[in-house]
Protein backbone atom coordinates (compact mmCIF):
# COMPACT_ATOMS: atom_id res chain seq x y z
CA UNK A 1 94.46 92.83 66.26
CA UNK A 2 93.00 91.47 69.14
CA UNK A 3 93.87 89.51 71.52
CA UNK A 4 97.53 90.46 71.09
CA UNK A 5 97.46 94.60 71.34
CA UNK A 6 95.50 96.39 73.54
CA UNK A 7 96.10 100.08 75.16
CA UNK A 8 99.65 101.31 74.84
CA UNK A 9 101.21 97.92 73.47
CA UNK A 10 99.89 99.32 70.00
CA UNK A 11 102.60 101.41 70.06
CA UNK A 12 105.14 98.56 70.07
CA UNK A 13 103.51 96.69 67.29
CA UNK A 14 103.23 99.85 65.06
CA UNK A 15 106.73 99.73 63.63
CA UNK A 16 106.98 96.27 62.99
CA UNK A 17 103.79 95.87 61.09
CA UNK A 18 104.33 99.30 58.95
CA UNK A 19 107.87 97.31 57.82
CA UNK A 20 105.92 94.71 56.63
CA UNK A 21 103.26 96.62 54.55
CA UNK A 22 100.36 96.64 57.23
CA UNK A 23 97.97 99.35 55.61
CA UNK A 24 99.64 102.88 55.12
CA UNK A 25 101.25 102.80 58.50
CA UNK A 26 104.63 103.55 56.63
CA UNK A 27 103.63 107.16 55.99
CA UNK A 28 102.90 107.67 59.79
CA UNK A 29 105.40 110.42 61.76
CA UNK A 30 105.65 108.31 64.60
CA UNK A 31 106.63 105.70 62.75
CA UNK A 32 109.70 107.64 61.43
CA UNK A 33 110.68 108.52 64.71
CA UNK A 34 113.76 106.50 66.23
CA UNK A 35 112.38 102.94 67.24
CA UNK A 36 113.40 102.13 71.07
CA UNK A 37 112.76 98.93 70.01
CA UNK A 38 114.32 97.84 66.69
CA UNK A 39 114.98 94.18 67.52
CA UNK A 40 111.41 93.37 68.76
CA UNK A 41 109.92 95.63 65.21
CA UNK A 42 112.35 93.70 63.22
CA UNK A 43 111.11 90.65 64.68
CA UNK A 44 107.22 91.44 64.37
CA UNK A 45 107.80 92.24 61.05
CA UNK A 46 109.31 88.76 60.22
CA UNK A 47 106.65 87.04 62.12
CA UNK A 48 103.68 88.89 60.70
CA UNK A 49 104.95 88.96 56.68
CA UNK A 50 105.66 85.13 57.41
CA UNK A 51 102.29 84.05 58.76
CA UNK A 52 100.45 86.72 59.85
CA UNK A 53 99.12 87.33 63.71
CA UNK A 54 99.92 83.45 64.19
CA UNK A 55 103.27 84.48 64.01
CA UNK A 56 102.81 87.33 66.57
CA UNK A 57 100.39 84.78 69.08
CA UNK A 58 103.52 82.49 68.28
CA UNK A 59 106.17 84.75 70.00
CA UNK A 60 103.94 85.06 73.15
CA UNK A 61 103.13 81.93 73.28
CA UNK A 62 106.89 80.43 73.05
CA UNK A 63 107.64 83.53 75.58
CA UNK A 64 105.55 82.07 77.91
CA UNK A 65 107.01 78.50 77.48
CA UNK A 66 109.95 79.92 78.45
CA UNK A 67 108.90 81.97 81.36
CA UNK A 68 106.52 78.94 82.61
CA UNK A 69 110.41 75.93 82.41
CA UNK A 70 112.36 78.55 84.06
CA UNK A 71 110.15 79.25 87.07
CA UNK A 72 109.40 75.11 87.10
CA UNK A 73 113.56 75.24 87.15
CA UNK A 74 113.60 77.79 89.93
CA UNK A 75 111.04 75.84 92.05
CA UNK A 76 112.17 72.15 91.50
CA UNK A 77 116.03 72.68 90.90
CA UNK A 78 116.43 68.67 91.92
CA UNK A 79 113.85 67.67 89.03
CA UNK A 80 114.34 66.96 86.20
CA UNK A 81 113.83 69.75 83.12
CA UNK A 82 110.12 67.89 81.93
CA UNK A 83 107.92 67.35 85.05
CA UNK A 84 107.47 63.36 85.85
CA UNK A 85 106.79 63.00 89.57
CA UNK A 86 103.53 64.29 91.33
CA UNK A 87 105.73 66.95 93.24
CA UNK A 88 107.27 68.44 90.08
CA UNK A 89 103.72 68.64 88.55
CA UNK A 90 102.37 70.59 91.61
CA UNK A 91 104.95 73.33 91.11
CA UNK A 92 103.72 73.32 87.36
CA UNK A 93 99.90 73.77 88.18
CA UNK A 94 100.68 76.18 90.85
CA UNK A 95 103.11 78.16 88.97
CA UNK A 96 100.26 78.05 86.10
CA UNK A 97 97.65 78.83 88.12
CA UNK A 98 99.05 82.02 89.54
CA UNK A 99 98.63 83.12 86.72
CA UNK A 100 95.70 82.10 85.53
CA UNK A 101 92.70 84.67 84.93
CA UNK A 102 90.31 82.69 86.70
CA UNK A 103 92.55 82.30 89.98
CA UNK A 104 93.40 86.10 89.50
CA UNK A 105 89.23 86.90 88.97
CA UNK A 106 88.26 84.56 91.95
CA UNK A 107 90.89 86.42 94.04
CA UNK A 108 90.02 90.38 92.99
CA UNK A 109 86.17 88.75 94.11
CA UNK A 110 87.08 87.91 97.24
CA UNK A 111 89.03 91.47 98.16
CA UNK A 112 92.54 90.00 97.06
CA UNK A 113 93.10 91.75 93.89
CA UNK A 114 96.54 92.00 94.74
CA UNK A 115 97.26 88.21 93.82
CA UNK A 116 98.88 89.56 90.46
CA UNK A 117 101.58 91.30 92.79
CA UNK A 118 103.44 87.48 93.42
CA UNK A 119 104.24 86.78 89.81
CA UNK A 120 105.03 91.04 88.52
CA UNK A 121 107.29 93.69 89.87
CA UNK A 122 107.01 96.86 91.14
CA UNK A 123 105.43 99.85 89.26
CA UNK A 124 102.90 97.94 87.24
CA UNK A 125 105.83 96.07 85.42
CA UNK A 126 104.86 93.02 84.57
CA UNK A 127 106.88 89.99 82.59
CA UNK A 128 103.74 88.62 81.06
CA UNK A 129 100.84 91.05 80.30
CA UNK A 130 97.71 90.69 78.01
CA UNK A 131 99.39 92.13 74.40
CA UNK A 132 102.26 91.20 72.56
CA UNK A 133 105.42 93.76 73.97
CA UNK A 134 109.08 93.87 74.32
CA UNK A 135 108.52 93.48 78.02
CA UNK A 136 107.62 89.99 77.41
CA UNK A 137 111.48 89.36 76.66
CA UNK A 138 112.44 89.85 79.76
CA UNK A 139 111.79 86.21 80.37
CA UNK A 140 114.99 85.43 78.72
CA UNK A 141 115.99 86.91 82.43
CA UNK A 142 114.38 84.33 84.49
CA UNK A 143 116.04 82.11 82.22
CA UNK A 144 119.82 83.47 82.74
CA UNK A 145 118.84 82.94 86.22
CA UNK A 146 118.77 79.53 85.60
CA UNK A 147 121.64 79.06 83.66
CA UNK A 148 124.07 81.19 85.90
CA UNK A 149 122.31 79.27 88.90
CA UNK A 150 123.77 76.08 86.91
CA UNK A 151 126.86 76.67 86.36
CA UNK A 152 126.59 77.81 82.38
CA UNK A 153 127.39 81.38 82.86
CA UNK A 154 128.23 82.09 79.20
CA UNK A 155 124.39 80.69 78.68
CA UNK A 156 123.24 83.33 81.06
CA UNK A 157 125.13 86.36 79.89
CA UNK A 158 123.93 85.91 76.30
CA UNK A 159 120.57 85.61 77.94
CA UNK A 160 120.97 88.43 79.74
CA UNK A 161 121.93 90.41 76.46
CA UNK A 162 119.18 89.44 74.41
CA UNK A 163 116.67 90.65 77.17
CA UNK A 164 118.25 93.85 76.40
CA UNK A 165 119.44 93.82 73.13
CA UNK A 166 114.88 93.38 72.56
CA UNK A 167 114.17 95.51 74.73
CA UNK A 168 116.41 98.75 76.45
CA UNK A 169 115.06 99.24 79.41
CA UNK A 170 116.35 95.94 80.72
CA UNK A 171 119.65 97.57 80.69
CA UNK A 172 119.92 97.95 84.00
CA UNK A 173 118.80 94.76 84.99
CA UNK A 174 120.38 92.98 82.96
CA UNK A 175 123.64 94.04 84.07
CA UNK A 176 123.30 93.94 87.74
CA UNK A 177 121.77 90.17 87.60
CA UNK A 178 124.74 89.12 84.58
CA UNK A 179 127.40 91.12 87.48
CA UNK A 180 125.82 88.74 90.04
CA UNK A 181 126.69 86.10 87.52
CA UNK A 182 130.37 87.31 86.99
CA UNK A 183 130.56 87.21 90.79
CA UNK A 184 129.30 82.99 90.76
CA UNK A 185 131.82 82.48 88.13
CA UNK A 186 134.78 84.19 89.07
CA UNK A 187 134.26 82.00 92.64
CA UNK A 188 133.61 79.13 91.29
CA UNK A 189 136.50 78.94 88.75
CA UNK A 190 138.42 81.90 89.14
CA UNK A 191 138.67 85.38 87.50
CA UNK A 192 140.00 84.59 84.37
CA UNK A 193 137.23 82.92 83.13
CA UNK A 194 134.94 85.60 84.69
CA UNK A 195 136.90 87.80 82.76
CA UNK A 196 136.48 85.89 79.05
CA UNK A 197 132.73 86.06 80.08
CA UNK A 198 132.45 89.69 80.82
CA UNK A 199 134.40 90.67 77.67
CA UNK A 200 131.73 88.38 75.64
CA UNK A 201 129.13 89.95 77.13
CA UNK A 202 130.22 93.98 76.71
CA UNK A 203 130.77 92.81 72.95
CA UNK A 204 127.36 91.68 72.55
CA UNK A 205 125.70 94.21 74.31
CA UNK A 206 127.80 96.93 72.64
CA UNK A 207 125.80 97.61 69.38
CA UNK A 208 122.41 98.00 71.07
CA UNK A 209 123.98 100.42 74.05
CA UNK A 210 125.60 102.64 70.96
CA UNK A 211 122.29 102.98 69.14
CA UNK A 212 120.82 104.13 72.47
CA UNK A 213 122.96 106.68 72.94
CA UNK A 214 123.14 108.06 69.50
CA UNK A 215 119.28 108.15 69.30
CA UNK A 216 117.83 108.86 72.40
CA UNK A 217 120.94 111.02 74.58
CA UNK A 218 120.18 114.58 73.30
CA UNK A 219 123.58 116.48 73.66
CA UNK A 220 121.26 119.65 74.48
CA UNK A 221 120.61 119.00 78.72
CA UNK A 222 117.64 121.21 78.66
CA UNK A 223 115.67 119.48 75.80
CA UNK A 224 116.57 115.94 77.16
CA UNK A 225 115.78 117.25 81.00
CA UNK A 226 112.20 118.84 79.56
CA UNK A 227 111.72 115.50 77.63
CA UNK A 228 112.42 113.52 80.76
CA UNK A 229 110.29 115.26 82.75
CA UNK A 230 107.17 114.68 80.34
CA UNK A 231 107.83 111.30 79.98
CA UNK A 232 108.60 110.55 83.84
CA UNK A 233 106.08 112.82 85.51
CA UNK A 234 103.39 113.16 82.76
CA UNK A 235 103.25 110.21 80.55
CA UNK A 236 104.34 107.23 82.50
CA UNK A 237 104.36 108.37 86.48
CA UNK A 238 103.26 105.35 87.34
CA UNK A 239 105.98 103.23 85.89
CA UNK A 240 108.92 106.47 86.89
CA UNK A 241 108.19 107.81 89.97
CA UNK A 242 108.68 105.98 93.47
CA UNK A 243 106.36 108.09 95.17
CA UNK A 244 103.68 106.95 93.05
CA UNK A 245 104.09 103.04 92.97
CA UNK A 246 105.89 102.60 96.41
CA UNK A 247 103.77 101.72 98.49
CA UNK A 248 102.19 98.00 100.65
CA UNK A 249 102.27 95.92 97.94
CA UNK A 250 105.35 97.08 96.55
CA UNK A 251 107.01 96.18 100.54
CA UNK A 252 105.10 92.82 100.11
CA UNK A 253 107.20 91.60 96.73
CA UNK A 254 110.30 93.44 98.33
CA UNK A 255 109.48 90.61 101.34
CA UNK A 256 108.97 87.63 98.57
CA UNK A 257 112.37 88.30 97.81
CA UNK A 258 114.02 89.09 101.17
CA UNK A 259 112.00 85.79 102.26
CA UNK A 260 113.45 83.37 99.32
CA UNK A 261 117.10 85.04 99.70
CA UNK A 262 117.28 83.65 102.86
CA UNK A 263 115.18 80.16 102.58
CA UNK A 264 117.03 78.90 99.35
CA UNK A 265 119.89 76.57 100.23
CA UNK A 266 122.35 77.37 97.37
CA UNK A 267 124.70 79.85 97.55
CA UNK A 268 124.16 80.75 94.14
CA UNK A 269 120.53 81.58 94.38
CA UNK A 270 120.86 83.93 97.20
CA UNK A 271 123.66 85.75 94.88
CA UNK A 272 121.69 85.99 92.09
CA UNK A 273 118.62 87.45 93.86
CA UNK A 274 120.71 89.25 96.43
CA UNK A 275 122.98 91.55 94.03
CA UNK A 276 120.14 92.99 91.68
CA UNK A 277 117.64 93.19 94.86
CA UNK A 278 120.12 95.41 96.84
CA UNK A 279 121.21 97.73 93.42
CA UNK A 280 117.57 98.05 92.72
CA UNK A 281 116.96 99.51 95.90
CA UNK A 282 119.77 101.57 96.41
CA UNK A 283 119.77 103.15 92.96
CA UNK A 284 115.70 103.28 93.99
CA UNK A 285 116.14 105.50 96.93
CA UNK A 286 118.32 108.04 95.31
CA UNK A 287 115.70 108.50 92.16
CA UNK A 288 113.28 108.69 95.18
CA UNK A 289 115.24 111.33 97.01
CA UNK A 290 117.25 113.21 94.61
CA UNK A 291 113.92 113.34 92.19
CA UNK A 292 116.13 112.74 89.13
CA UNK A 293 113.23 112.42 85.93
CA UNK A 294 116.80 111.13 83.74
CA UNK A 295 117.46 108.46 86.41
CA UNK A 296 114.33 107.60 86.84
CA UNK A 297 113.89 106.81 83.36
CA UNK A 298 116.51 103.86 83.48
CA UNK A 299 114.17 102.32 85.89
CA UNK A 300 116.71 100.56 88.11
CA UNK A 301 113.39 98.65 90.36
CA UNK A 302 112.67 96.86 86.71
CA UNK A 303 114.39 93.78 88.34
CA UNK A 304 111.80 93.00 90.36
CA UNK A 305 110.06 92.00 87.35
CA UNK A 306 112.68 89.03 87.63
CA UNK A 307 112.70 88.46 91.10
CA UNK A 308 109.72 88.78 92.63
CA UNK A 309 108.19 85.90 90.11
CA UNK A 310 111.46 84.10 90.74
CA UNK A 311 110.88 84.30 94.59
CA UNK A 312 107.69 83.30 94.47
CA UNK A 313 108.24 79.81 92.23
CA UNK A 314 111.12 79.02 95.50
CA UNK A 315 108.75 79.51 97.81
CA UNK A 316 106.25 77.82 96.54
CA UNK A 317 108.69 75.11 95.27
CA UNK A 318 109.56 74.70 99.07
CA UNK A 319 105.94 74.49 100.52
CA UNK A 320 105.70 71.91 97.86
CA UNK A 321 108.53 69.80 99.19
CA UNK A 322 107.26 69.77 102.88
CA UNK A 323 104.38 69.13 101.93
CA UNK A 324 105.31 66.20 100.17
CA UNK A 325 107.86 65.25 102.99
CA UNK A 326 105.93 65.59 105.91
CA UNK A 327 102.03 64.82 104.68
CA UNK A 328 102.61 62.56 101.31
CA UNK A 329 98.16 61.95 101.56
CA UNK A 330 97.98 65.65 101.60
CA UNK A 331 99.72 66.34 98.83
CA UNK A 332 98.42 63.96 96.44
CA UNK A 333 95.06 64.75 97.41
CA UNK A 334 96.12 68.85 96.85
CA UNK A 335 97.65 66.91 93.36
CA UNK A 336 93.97 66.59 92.24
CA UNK A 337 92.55 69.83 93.85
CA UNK A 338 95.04 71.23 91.45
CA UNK A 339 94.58 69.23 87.90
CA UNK A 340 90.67 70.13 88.26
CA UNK A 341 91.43 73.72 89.04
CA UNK A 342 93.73 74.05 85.99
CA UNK A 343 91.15 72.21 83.75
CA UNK A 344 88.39 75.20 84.91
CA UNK A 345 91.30 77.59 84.39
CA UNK A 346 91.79 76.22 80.87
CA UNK A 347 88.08 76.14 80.29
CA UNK A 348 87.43 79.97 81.19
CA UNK A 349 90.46 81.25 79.22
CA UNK A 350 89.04 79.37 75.95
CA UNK A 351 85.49 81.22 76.38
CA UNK A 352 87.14 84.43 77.35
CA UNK A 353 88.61 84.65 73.94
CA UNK A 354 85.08 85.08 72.25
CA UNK A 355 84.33 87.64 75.20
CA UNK A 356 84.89 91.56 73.61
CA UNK A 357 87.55 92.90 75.02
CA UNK A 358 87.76 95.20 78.43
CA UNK A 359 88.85 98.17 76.62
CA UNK A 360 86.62 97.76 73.70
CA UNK A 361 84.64 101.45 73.19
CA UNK A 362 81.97 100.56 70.68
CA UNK A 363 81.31 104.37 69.38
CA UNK A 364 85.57 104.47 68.87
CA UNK A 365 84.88 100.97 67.00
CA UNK A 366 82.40 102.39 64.32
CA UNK A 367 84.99 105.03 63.64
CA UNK A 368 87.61 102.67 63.08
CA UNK A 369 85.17 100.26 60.62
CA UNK A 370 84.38 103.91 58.65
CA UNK A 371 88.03 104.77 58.45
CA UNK A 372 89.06 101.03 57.43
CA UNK A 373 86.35 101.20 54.54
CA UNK A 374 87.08 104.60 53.39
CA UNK A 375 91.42 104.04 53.77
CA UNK A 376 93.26 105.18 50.85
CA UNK A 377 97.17 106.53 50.50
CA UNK A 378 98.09 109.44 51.81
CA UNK A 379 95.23 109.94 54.71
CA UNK A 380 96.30 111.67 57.61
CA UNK A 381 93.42 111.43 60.54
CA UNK A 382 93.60 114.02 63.52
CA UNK A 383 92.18 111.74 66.42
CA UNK A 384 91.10 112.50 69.66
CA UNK A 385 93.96 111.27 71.74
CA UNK A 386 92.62 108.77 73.56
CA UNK A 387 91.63 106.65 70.03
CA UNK A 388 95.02 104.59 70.83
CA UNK A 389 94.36 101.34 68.85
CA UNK A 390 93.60 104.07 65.72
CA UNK A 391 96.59 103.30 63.84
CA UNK A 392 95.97 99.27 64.11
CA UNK A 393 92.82 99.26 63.61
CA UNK A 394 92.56 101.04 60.18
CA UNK A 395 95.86 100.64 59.10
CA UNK A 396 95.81 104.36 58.44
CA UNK A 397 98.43 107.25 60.08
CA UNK A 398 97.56 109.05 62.46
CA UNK A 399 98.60 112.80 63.81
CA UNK A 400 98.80 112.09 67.55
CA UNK A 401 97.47 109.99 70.51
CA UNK A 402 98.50 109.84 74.36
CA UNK A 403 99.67 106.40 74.42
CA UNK A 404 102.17 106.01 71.69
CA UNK A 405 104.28 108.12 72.11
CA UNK A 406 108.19 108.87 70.73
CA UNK A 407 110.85 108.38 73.06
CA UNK A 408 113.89 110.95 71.47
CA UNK A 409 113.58 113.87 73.30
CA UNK A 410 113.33 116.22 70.13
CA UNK A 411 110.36 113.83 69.39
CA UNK A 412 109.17 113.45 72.71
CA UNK A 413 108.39 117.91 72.66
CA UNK A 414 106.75 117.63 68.95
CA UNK A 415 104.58 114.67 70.68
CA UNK A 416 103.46 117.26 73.58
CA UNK A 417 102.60 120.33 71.52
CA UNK A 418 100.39 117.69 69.60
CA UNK A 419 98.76 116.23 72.44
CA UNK A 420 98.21 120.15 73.52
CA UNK A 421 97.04 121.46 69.99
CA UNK A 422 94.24 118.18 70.76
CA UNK A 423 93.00 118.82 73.54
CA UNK A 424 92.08 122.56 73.08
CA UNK A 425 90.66 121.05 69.60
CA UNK A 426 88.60 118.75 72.00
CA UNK A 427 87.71 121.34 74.55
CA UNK A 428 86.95 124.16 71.84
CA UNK A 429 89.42 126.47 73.01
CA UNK A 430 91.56 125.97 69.59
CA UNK A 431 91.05 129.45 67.59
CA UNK A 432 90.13 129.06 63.84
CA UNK A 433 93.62 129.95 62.78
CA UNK A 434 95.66 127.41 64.93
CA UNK A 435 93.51 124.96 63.96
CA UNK A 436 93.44 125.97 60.45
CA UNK A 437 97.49 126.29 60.26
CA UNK A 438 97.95 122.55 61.88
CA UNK A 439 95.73 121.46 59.23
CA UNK A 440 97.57 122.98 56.13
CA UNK A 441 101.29 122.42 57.09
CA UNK A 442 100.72 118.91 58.50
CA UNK A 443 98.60 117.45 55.72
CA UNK A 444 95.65 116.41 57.65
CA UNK A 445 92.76 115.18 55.29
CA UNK A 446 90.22 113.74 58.14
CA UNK A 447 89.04 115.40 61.61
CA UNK A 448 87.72 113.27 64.54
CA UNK A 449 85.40 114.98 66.85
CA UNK A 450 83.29 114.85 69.78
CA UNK A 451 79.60 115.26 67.91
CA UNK A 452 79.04 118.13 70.18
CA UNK A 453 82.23 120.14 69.22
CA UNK A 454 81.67 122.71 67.17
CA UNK A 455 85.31 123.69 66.42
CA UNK A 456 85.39 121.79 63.70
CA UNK A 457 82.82 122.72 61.82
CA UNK A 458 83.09 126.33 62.40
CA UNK A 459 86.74 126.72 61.38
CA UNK A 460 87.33 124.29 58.38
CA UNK A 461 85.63 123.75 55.14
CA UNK A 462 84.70 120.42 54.43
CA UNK A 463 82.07 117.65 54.41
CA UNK A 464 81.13 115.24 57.23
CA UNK A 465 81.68 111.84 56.15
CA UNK A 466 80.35 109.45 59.04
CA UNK A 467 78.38 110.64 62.27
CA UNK A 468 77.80 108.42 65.20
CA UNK A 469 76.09 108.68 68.73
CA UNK A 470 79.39 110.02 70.02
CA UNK A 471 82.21 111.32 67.24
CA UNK A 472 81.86 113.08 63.51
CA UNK A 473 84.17 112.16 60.81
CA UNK A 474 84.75 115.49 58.91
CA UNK A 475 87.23 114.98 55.45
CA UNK A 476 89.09 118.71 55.64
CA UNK A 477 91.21 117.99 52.45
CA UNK A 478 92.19 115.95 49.52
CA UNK A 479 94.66 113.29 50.76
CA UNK A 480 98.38 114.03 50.70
């Protein structure tokens, strides 16, 4: 599946490609868990039973098109919507350049790995990212900007809606930048018409905020406050918890936006950025101080993933202008420092496709190419729980692993006791029995271990079916 899932992003692949027949993936508990995601699986499954990844590398790839004409917008609002003048196509090859992985390796060189900070939000939230996600919808975000910047609010609000209605956890920012729309529009020409807009939106929002709430709000508070907890302060602290992300760099993107609030000339602009930027940090600080794992889980700073690129394109949109203005030989000669850097940009991305990928583990790979040769119906593999790109990879279900993970709460505490059971399998502190008794009622026909573990071995009858420098395949039973 490479170069469009690495890491955790498996997990938001692994629904859509088991609707479409990928492998045996359909037999897989996590994949009968509730989907947070149902729009985006419905769509990878289209894309992939049409044409395969090219479908997949298509959705990034028009994502990015997106992303790449509403930051252009954002930093040349007097252009027009195709760059033609030299000033309109330095905004392009900056804005592309930002994000480009040579200008991002050239910068982590030189001591400035936090480059990436100017185009992502806070908490490791990111718009674009290096797999195929729901995230990547949030462009449709930077592009309501646009449209409620412009004066086409109903544009913007269904936008604003399909960010969300892809992907859930744009609830919140989706609202408070479509509210800073309402605002525009009821000034502009008057509250009736913010009104019509409003209703619109609540009715197309509507379907995806009931299937949230009848899948994922457990009516029991201590199962959903003990699932919140794991997910917020165990899984994903580093997306949940202020105390862990908060800190310079998250002050410096704060800044970018304070910064372009103020230096943009249109009202509307400052509105737009203004009204999410001060929600997010309100609704920030009381997460932060009343330590609320439920709260924290709506992730009210996941505007900044909309801002902080948004602020960057103005500013750089305005050092582009005076810089034009006030030293025209300057700028055309930056014009050409710019094409040559793109080119080399373009260059290194095409050769760093070959390249193997950063998190490639070669001993986890020769398990994967065993269990793909050997896959059959009804396999069940218990993995160690770091083999994340397992279920991809073979095609082939698998018991647990840390990344992918369920997101119902009743889910969520069947996901932990598995991670648990795994771990003491790993570390050898599993008794025969436990081990034994997960095996039988769960169906497990194959056993991943460290080649030094002797749990295995010890407590299950079976043969070994592939050893490598690292991890022993052992077949425990028939499959299911």
């Amino acid at each position: 599946m490479y170069p469009i899932a690495g890491g955790n992003h498996n997990t938001y692949l692994l629904r859509g490609l088991a609707a479409a027949g990928y492998g045996h993936l359909r037999e897989d508990w996590l994949v009968r868990t509730p989907d947070p995601t149902p729009i985006f699986s419905a769509l990878v499954a289209a894309a992939w039973s049409a044409t395969g990844r090219f479908g997949l590398i298509a959705m990034g790839v028009s994502a990015a098109a997106v992303y790449l004409w509403a930051l252009y917008r954002l930093a040349c609002p007097q252009s027009s919507s195709r760059p033609r003048s030299a000033q309109a196509w330095s905004c392009v090859l900056l804005l592309g350049l930002l994000h480009a992985r040579l200008v991002r390796g050239v910068f982590a060189a030189a001591g400035i790995p936090w480059i990436r900070a100017l185009t992502s939000g806070v908490a490791e939230q990111a718009l674009l990212a290096h797999a195929l996600q729901p995230a990547l919808f949030g462009v449709l975000l930077v592009a309501a900007l646009v449209h409620l910047r412009d004066g086409r609010h109903r544009t913007g609000m269904l936008h604003a809606v399909g960010a969300a209605t892809v992907h859930p956890t744009y609830l919140w920012a989706s609202a408070s930048l479509a509210g800073a729309g309402l605002l525009l529009e009821a000034r502009r020409r008057g509250i009736r018409r913010a009104l019509v807009t409003a209703t619109i939106g609540l009715i197309t929002v509507t379907p995806i905020v009931v299937y949230v709430v009848a899948n994922f709000v457990d009516t029991d508070p201590a199962t959903a406050e003990t699932a919140a907890r794991i997910l917020a302060r165990e899984r994903i602290p580093h997306h949940a918890l202020p105390s862990r992300w908060f800190g310079a760099v998250a002050v410096v993107q704060v800044g970018l936006v304070v910064l372009a609030t103020a230096i943009v000339r249109d009202r509307a602009t400052k509105t737009l950025f203004g009204v999410p930027m001060v929600l997010a940090v309100v609704v920030s600080s009381i997460v932060a101080v009343t330590g609320s794992n439920r709260l924290a889980l709506v992730f009210p700073w996941r505007s900044s993933t909309v801002l902080v690129p948004a602020a960057t394109a103005c500013l750089i949109g305005t050092i582009v202008r005076v810089t034009f203005e006030r030293a025209p030989s300057l700028a055309r000669h930056m014009l050409r420092v710019l094409w040559l850097a793109f080119l080399a940009s373009v260059v290194y991305g095409a050769t760093a496709m070959g390249r193997p990928a950063h998190w490639a583990d070669d001993d986890a790979e020769a398990v994967y190419a065993h269990a793909r040769a050997s896959a059959t119906a009804g396999q069940l593999w218990w993995i160690p729980e770091h083999f994340e790109r397992f279920r991809l990879a073979t095609g082939l279900p698998a018991w647990v692993d840390r990344k992918s993970h369920p997101y119902d709460p009743e889910s969520v505490l069947e996901w932990r006791r598995r991670i648990e059971a795994t771990r003491r399998l790993a570390r050898g502190t599993a008794d025969c029995a436990e081990i034994r008794d997960i095996v039988r009622r769960s169906g497990i026909t194959h056993v991943v271990t460290s080649v030094r573990s002797r749990s295995t071995r010890r407590c299950l009858v079976g043969r070994s079916t592939f050893t490598g420098p690292r991890y022993v395949v052992r077949r425990v039973g028939p499959p299911r």
